[in-house]
Protein backbone atom coordinates (compact mmCIF):
# COMPACT_ATOMS: atom_id res chain seq x y z
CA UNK A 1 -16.36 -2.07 -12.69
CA UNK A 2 -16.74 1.69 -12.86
CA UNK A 3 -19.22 2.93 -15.94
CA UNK A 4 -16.47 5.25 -16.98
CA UNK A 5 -18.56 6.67 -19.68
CA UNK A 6 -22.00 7.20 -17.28
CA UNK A 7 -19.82 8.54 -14.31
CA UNK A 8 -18.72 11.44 -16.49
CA UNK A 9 -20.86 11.85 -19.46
CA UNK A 10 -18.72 10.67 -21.85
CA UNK A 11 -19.49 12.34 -25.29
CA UNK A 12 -17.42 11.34 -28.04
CA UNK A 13 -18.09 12.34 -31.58
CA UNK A 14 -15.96 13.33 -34.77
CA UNK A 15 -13.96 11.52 -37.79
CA UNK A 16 -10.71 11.19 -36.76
CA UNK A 17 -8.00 8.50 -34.98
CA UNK A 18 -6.40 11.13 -32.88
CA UNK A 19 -8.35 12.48 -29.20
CA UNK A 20 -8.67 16.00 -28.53
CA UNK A 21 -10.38 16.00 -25.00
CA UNK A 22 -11.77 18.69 -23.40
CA UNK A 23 -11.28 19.58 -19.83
CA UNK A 24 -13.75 22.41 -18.38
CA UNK A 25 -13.21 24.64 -16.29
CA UNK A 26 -14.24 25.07 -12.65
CA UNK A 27 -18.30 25.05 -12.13
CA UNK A 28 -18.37 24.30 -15.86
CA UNK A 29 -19.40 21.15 -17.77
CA UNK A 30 -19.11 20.27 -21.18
CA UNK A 31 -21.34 22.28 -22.98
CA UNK A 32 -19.16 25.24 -22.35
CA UNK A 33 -17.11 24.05 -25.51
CA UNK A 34 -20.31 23.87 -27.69
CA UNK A 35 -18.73 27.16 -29.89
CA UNK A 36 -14.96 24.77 -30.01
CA UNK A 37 -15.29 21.50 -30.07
CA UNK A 38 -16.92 21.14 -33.29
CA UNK A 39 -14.51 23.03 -35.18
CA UNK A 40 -12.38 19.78 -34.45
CA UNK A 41 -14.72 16.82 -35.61
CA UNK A 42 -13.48 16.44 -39.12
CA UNK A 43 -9.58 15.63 -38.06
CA UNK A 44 -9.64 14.76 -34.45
CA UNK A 45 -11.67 12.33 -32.53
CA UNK A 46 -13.44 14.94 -29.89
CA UNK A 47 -13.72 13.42 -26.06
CA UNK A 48 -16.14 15.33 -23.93
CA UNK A 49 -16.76 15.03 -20.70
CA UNK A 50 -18.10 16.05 -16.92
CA UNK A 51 -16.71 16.34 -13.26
CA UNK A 52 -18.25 14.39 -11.19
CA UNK A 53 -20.78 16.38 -9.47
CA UNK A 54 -21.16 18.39 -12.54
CA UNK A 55 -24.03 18.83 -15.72
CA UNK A 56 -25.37 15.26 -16.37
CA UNK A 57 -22.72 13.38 -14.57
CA UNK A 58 -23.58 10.64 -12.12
CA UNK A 59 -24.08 12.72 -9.23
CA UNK A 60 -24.11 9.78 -7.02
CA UNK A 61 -20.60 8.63 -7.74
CA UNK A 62 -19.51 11.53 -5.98
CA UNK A 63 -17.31 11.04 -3.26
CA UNK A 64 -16.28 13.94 -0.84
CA UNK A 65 -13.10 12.68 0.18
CA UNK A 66 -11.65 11.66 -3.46
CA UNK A 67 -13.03 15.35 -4.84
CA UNK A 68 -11.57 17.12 -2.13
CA UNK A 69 -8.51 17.14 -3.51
CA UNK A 70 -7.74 17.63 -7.99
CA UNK A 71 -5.84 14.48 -8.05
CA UNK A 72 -9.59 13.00 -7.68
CA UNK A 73 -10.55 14.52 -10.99
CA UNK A 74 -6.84 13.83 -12.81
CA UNK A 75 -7.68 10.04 -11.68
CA UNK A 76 -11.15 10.01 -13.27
CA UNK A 77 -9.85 11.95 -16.58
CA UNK A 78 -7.11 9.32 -16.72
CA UNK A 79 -9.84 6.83 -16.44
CA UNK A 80 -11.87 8.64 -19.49
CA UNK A 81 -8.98 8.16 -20.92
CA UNK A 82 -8.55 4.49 -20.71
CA UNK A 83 -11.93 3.62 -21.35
CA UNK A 84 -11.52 5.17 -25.12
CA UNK A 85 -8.10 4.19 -25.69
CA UNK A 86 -6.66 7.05 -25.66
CA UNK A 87 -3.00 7.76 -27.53
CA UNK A 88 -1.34 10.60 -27.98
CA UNK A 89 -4.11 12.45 -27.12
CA UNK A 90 -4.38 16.31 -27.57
CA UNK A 91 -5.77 17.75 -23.98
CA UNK A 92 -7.03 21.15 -24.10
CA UNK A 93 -7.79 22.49 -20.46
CA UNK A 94 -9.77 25.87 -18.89
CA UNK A 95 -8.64 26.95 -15.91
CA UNK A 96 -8.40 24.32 -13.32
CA UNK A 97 -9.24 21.90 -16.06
CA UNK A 98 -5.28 22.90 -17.45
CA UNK A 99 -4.34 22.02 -14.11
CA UNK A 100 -6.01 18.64 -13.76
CA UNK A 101 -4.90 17.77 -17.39
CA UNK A 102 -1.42 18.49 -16.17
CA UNK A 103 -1.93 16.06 -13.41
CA UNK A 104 -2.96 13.60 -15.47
CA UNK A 105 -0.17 13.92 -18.08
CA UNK A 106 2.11 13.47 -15.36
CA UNK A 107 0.69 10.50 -14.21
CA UNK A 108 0.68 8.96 -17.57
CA UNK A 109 2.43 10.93 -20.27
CA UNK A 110 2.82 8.52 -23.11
CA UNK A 111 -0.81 8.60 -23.57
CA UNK A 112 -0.58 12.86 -24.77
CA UNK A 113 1.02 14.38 -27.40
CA UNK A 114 0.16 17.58 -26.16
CA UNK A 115 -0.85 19.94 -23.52
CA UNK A 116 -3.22 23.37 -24.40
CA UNK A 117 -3.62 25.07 -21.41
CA UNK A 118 -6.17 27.76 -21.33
CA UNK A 119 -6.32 30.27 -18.43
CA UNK A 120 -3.80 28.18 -16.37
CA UNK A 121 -3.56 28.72 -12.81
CA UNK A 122 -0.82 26.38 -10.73
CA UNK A 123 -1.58 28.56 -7.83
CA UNK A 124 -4.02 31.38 -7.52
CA UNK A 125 -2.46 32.56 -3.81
CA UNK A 126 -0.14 35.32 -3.51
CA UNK A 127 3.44 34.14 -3.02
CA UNK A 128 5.52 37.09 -2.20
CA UNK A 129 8.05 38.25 -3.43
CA UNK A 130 8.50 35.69 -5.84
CA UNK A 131 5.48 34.95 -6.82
CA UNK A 132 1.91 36.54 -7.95
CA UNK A 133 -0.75 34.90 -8.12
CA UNK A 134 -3.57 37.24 -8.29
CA UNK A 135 -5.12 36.68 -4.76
CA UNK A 136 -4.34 36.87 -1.05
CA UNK A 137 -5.57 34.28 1.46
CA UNK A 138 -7.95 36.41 2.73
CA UNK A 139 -9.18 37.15 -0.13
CA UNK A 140 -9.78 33.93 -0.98
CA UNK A 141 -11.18 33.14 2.22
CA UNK A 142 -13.44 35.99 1.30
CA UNK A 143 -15.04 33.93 -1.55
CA UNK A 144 -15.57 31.12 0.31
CA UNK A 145 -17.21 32.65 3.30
CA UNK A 146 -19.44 34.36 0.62
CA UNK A 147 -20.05 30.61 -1.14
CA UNK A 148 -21.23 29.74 2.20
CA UNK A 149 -23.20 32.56 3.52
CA UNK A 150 -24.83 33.50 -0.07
CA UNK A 151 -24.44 30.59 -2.74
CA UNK A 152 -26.91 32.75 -5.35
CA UNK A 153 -24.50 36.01 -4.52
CA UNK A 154 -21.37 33.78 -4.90
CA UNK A 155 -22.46 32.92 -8.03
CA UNK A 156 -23.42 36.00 -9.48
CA UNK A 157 -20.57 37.93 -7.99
CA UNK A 158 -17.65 34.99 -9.53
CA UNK A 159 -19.56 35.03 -12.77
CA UNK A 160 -18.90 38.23 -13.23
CA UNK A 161 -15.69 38.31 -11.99
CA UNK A 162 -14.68 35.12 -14.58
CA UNK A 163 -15.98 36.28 -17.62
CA UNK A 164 -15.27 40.25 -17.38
CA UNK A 165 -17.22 41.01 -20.70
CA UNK A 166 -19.82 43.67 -19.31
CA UNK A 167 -21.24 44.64 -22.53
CA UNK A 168 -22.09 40.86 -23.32
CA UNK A 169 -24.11 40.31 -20.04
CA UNK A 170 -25.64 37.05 -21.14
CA UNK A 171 -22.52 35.31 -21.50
CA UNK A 172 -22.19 36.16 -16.92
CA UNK A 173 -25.36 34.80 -16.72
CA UNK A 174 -24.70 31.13 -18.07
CA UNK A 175 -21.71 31.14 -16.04
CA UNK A 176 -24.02 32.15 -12.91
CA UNK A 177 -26.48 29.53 -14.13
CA UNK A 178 -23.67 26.49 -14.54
CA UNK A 179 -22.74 27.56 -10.77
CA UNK A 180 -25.78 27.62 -9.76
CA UNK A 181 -27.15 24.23 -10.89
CA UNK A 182 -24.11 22.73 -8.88
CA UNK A 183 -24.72 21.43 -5.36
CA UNK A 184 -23.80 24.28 -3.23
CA UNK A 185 -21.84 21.36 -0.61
CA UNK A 186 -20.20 19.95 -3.80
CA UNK A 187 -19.44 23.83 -5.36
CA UNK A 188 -17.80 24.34 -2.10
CA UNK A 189 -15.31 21.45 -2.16
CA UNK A 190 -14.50 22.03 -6.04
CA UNK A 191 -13.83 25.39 -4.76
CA UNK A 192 -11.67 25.04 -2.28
CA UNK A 193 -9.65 22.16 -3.80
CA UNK A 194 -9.07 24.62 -6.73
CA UNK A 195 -8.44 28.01 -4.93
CA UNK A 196 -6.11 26.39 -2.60
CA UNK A 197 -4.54 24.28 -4.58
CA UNK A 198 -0.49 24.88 -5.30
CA UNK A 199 0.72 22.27 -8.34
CA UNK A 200 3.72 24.81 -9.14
CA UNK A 201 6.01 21.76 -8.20
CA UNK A 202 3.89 20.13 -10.81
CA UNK A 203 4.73 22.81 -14.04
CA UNK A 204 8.81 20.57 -13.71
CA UNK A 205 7.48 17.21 -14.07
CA UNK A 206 5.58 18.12 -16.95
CA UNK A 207 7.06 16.28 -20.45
CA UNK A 208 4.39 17.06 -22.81
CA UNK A 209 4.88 19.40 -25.06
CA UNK A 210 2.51 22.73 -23.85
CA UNK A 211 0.50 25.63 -25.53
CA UNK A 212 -0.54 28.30 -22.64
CA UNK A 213 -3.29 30.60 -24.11
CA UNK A 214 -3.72 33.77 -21.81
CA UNK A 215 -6.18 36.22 -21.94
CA UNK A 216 -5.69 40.18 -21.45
CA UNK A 217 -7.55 41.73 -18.27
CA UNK A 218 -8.27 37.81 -17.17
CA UNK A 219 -8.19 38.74 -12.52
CA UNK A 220 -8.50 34.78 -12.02
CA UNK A 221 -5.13 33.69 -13.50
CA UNK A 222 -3.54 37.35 -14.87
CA UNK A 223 -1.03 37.99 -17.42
CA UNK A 224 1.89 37.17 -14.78
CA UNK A 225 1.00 33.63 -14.05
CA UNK A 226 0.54 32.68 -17.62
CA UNK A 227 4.08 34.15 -18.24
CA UNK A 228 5.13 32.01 -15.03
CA UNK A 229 3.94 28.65 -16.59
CA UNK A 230 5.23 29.60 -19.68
CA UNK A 231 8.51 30.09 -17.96
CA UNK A 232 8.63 26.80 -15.84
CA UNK A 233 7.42 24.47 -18.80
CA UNK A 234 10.42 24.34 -21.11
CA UNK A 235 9.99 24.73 -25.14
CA UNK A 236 6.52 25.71 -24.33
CA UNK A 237 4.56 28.38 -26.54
CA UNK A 238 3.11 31.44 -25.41
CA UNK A 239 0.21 33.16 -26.75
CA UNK A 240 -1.48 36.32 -25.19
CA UNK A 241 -4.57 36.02 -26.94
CA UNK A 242 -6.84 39.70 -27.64
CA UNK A 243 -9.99 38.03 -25.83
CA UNK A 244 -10.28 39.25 -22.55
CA UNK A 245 -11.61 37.62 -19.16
CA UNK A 246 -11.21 34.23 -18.35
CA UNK A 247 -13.06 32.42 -20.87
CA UNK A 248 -12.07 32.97 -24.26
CA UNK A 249 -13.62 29.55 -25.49
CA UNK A 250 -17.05 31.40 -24.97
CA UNK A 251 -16.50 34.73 -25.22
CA UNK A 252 -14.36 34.81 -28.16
CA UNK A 253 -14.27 31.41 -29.72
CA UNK A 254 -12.88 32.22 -33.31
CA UNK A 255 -9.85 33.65 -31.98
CA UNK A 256 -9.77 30.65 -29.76
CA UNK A 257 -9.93 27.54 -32.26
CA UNK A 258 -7.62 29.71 -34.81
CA UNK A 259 -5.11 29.70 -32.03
CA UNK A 260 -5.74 26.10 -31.19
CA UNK A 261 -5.78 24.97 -34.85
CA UNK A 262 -2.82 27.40 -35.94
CA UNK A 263 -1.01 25.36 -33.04
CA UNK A 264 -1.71 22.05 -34.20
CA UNK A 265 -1.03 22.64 -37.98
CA UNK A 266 2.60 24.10 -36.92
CA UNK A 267 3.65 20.79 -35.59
CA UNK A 268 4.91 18.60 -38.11
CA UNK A 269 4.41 14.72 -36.49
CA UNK A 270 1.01 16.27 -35.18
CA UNK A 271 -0.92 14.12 -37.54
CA UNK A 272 1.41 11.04 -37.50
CA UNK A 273 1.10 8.04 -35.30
CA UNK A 274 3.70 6.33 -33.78
């Protein structure tokens, strides 16, 4: 039987019955919500959590061929979510943690009430003409042959990239530390299973009700592919958010958690069980 709880650093903490789990985003672990999750422990029972492969997770459960793909990583959060009982959970997701909560909700929907989706990205390749995604192939390409030629340069160029707050150059540097203190093999897999990745078929299966939160001047997932997930996910809500970059949950964390919590508070059954 799979230590659920060791596997993934299982944190969970706060007063309430209800789950709010947090998903990070890619090359990120848990303590990137450090300035949101607390805002959350008096109502909401807060589940935190690594990738495999990530912070203090049990880096030697990792197993190339179930990471190479994000289903791997919806499987384990599905897992997390088991092992705590989780019911109509709240699952907030960065990035490609909004995707692999999405995978997981459609694998087991009854067990969400909702789905915050931070930075979403269903496919970060160009799809012409009816699609943008922010990147070409090549480009792409690019960052991996970069990853692989020059894994400190990777990570100090991506950082940068990500977080797109120049004047707040500390905040680049824990990114480009939280890279960096990834196993440049395992960064590389994560990488390409997220980059490459195309769940757009995924955004019409999805039956949880959504927030997308989308942040101005944000090159990894820009304004146009938050409006496209908005657009595919029926009666979800939209918010384009005055943080810029990519990761408003550090960068800008009270406008974050009033979004989150101004959410939550509009929905009436929020705080009922069934």
């Amino acid at each position: 039987m799979v230590d659920v709880y060791k596997r993934n650093h299982v944190n969970v903490s706060g007063h309430g019955e209800r789950p709010i789990i947090f998903a990070p985003g890619f090359g990120c672990n848990q303590n990137m919500w450090r300035l949101i999750a607390p805002a959350f422990e008096d109502q909401y029972k807060v589940v935190l959590f690594d990738y495999v492969g990530t912070g203090l997770s049990d880096h030697q459960a990792y197993d190339p061929i179930r990471y190479g793909d994000l289903l791997g990583y919806a499987e384990d959060l599905l897992q997390i979510c088991e092992a705590i009982d989780a019911r109509d959970a709240i699952l907030v997701g960065h990035s490609v943690g909004a995707t692999i909560a999405m995978l997981a909700a459609n694998r087991d929907p009854q067990r969400f009430a909702h789905l915050i989706m931070i930075g979403p990205s269903p496919c970060y390749v160009n799809d012409p003409p009816d699609y943008y995604g922010g990147f070409t192939k090549e480009d792409l390409e690019g960052l991996i042959e970069l990853l692989d030629k020059n894994f400190a340069g990777w990570a100090n160029y991506l950082s940068g990239a990500v977080m797109q707050n120049p004047d707040r150059p500390s905040l680049s540097r824990e990114l480009e530390e939280s890279f960096c203190s990834i196993d440049p093999e395992i960064a590389r897999r994560f990488a390409v299973a997220t980059f490459f990745a195309d769940t757009r078929q995924e955004l019409q299966k999805v039956r949880v009700p959504a927030l997308i939160m989308q942040c101005q001047g944000d090159i990894i997932a820009p304004v146009e592919v938050g409006e496209y997930v908005h657009d595919q996910l029926p009666g979800s809500i939209y918010q384009l958010m005055q943080a810029t970059g990519h990761c408003p949950h550090l960068s800008h964390p009270e406008e974050t958690i009033s979004i989150i919590q101004s959410y939550l508070d509009s929905i009436p059954t929020i705080d009922s069980t069934e």
